[in-house]
C-alpha atoms as a PDB file:
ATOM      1  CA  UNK A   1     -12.536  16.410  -1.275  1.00  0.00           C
ATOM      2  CA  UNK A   2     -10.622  17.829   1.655  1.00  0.00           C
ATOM      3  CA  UNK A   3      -7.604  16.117   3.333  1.00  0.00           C
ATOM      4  CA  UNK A   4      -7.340  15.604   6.879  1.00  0.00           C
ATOM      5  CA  UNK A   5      -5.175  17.351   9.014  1.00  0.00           C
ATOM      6  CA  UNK A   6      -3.079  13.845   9.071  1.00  0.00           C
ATOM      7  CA  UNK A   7      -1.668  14.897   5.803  1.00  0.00           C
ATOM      8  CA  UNK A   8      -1.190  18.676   5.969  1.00  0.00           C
ATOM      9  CA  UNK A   9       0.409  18.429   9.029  1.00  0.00           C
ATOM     10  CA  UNK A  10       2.555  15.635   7.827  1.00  0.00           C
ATOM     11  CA  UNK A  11       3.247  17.843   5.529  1.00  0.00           C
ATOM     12  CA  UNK A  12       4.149  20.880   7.532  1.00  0.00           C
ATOM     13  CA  UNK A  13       6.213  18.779   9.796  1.00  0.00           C
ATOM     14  CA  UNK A  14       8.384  17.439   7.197  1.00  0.00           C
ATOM     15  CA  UNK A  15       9.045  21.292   5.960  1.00  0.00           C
ATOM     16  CA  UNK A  16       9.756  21.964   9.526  1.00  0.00           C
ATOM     17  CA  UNK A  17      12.491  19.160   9.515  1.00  0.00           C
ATOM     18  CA  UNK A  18      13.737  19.940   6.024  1.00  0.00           C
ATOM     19  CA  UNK A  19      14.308  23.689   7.219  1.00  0.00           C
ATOM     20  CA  UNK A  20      16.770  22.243   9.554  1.00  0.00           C
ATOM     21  CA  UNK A  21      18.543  19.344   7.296  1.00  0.00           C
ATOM     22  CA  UNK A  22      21.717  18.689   8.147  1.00  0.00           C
ATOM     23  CA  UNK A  23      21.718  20.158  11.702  1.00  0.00           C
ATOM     24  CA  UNK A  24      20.551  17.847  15.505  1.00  0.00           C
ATOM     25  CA  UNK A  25      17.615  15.754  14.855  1.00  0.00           C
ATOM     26  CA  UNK A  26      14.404  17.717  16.088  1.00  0.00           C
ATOM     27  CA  UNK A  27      12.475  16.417  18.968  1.00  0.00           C
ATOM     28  CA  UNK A  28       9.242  15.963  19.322  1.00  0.00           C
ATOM     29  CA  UNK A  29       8.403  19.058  21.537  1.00  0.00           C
ATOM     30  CA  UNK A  30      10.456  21.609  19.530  1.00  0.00           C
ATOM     31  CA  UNK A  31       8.628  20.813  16.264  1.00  0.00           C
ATOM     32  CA  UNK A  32       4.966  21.147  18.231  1.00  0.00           C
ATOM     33  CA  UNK A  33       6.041  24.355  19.123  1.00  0.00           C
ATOM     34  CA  UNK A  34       7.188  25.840  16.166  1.00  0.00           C
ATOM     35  CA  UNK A  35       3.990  24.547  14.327  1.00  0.00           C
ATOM     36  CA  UNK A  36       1.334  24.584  16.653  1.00  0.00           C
ATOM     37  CA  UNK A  37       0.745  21.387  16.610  1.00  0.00           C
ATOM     38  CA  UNK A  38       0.039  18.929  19.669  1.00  0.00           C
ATOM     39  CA  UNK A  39       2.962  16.968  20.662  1.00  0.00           C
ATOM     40  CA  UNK A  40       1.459  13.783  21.215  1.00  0.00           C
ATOM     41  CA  UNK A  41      -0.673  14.781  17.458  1.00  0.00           C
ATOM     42  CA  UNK A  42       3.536  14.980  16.259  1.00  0.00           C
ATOM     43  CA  UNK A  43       4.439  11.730  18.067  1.00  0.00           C
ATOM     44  CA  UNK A  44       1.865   9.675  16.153  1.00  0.00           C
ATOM     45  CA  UNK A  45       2.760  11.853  12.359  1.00  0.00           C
ATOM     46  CA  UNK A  46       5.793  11.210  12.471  1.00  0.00           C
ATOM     47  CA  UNK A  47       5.271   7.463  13.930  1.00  0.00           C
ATOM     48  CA  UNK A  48       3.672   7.319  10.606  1.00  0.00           C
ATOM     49  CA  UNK A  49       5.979   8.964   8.470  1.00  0.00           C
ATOM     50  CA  UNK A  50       8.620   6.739   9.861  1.00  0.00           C
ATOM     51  CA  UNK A  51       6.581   3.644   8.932  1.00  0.00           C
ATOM     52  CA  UNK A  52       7.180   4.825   5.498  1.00  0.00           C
ATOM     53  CA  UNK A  53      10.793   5.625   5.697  1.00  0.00           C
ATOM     54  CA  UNK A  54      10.344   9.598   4.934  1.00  0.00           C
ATOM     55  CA  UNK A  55      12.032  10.485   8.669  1.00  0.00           C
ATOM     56  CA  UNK A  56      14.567   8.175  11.006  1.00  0.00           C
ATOM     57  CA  UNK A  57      14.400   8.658  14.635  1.00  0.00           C
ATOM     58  CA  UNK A  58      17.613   8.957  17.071  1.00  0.00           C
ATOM     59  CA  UNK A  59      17.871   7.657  20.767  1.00  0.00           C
ATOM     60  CA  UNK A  60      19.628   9.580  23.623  1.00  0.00           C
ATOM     61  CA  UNK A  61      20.605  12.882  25.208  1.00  0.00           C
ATOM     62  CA  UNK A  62      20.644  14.263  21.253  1.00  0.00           C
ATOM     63  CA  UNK A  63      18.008  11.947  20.016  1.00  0.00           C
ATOM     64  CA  UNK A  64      14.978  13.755  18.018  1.00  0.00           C
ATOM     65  CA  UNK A  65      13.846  13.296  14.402  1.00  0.00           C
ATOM     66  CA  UNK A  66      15.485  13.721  10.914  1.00  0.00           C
ATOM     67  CA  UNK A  67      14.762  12.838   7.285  1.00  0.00           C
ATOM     68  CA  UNK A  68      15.237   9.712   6.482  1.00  0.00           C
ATOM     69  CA  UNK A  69      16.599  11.594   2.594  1.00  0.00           C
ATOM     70  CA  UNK A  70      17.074  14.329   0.863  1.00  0.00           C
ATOM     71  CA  UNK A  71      14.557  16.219   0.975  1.00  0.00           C
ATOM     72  CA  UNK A  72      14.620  16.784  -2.696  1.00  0.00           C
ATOM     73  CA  UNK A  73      13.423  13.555  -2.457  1.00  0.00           C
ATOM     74  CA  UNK A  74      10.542  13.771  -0.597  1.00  0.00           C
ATOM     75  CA  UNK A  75       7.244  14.483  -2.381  1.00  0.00           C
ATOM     76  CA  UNK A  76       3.964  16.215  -1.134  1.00  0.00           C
ATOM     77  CA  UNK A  77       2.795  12.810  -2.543  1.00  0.00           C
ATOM     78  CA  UNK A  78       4.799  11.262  -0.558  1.00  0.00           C
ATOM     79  CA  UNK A  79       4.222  12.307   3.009  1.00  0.00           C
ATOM     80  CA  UNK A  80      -0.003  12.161   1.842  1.00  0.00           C
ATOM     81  CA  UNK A  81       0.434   8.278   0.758  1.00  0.00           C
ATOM     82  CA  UNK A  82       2.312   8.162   4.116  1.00  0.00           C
ATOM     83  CA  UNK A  83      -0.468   9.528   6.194  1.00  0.00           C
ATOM     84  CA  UNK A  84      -3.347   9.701   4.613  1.00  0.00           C
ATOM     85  CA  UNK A  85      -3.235   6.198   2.819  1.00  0.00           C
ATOM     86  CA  UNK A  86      -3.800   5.986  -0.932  1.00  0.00           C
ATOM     87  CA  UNK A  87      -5.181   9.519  -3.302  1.00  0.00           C
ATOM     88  CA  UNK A  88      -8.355   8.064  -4.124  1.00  0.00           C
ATOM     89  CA  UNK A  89     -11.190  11.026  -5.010  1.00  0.00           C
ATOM     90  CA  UNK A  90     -13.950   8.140  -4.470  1.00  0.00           C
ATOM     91  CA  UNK A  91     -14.266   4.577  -3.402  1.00  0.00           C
ATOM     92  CA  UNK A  92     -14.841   2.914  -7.254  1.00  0.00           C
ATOM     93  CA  UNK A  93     -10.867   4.066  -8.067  1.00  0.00           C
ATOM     94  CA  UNK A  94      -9.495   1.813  -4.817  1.00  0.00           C
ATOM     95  CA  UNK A  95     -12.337  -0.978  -5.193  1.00  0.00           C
ATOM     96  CA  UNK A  96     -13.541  -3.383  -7.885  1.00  0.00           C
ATOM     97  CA  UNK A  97     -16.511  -1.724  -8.935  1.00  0.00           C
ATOM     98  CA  UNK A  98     -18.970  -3.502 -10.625  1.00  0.00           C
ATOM     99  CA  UNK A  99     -20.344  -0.644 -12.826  1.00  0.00           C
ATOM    100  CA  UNK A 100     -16.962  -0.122 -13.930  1.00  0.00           C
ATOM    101  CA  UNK A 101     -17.722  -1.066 -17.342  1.00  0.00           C
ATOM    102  CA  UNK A 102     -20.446   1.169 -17.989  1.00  0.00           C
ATOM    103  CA  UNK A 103     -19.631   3.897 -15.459  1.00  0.00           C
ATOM    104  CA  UNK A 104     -19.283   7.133 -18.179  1.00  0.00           C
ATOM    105  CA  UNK A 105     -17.965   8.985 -14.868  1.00  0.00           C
ATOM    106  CA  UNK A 106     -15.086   7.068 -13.698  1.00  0.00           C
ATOM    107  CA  UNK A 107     -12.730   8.402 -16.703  1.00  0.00           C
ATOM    108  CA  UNK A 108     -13.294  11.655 -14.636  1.00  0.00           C
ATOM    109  CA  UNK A 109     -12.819  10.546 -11.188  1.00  0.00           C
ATOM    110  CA  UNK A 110      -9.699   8.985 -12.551  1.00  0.00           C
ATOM    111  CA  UNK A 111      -8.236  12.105 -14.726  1.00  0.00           C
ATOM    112  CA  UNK A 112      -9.141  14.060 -11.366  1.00  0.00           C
ATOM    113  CA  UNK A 113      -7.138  11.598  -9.274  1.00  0.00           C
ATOM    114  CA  UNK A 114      -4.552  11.470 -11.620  1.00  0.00           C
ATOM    115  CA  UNK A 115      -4.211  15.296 -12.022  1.00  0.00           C
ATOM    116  CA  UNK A 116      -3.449  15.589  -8.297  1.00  0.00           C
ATOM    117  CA  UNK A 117      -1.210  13.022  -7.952  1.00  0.00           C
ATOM    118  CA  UNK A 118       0.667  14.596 -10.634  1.00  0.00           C
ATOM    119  CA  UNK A 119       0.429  18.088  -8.556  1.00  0.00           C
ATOM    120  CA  UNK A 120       1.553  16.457  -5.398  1.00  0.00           C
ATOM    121  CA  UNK A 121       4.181  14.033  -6.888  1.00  0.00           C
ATOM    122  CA  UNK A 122       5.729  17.525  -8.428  1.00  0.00           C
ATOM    123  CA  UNK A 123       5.862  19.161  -4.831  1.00  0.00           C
ATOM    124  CA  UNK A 124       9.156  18.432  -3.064  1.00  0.00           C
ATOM    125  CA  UNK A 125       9.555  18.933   0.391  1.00  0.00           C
ATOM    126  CA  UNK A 126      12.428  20.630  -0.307  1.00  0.00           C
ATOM    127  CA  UNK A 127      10.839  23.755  -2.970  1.00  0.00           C
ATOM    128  CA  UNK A 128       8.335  24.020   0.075  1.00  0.00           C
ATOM    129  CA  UNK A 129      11.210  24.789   2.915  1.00  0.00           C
ATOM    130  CA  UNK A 130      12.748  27.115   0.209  1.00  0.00           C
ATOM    131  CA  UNK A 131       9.812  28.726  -0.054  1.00  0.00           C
ATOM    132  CA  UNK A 132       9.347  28.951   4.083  1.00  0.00           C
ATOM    133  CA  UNK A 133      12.898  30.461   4.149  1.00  0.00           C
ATOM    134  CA  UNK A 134      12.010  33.014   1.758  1.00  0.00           C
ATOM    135  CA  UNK A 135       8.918  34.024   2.873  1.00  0.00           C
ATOM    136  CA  UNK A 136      10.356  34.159   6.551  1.00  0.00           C
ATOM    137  CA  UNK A 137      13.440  36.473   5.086  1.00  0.00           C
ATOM    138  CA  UNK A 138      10.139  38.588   3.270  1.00  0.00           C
ATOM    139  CA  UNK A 139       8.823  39.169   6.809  1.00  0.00           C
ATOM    140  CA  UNK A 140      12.283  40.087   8.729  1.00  0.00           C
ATOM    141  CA  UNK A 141      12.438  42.872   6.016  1.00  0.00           C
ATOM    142  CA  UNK A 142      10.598  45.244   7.690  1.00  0.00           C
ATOM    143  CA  UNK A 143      11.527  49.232   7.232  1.00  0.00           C
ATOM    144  CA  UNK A 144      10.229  52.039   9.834  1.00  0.00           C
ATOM    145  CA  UNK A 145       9.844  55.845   8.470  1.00  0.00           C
END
């Protein structure tokens, strides 16, 4: 199973905007550049991720992007659901499958399903910028001999 770039970019941009909580909303163009993403590629994530209610956008001169909440609310889970539609492993979970009453292997598609919901659901947006800030403190740390 891999996800699509939908979702860890999503994801990425989110961190980007919870770095800057609380400050101007972040356009379009400044978050492409700090993440090396396409801007049109951010246009259409966060088109998405405003769908959902996980950022609000601002008109005018000062316009841009912000969360639309805390980012302590905001799960990993969330902005993938957003993006990336529902955390399905395989097609029998989503869809009425009729071997589902003797399928021995579903039990395991759905513990595997449920096991990284779990992961992503306990994955704020918020521990991830923390752990961007400290990581970018880490790297300003540098000492010359």
């Amino acid at each position: 199973m891999r996800l699509s770039t939908k979702g860890r970019y999503a994801t990425r941009i989110m961190v980007y905007l919870a770095r800057n909580e609380g400050t101007v909303p972040s356009r379009k163009q400044e978050i492409a550049d700090s993440e090396g993403i396409s801007a049109d590629y951010v246009e259409q994530l966060l088109m998405k991720l405003k769908t959902a209610g996980l950022v609000v956008s601002h008109r005018g001169a000062k316009g841009g992007f912000t969360l639309g909440r805390s980012s302590s609310e905001i799960s990993v889970a969330d902005v993938l659901v957003a993006t990336e539609g529902p955390l399905a492993i395989v097609p029998c979970l989503d869809e009425n499958c009729e071997r589902s009453c003797s399928c021995v292997t579903q039990p395991v598609w759905q513990e595997a399903a449920d096991t990284l919901y779990g992961l992503f659901s306990g994955r704020t947006i918020a521990a991830l910028a923390d752990q961007a800030d400290q990581l970018e403190s880490a790297r300003t740390l540098t000492y010359h001999i």
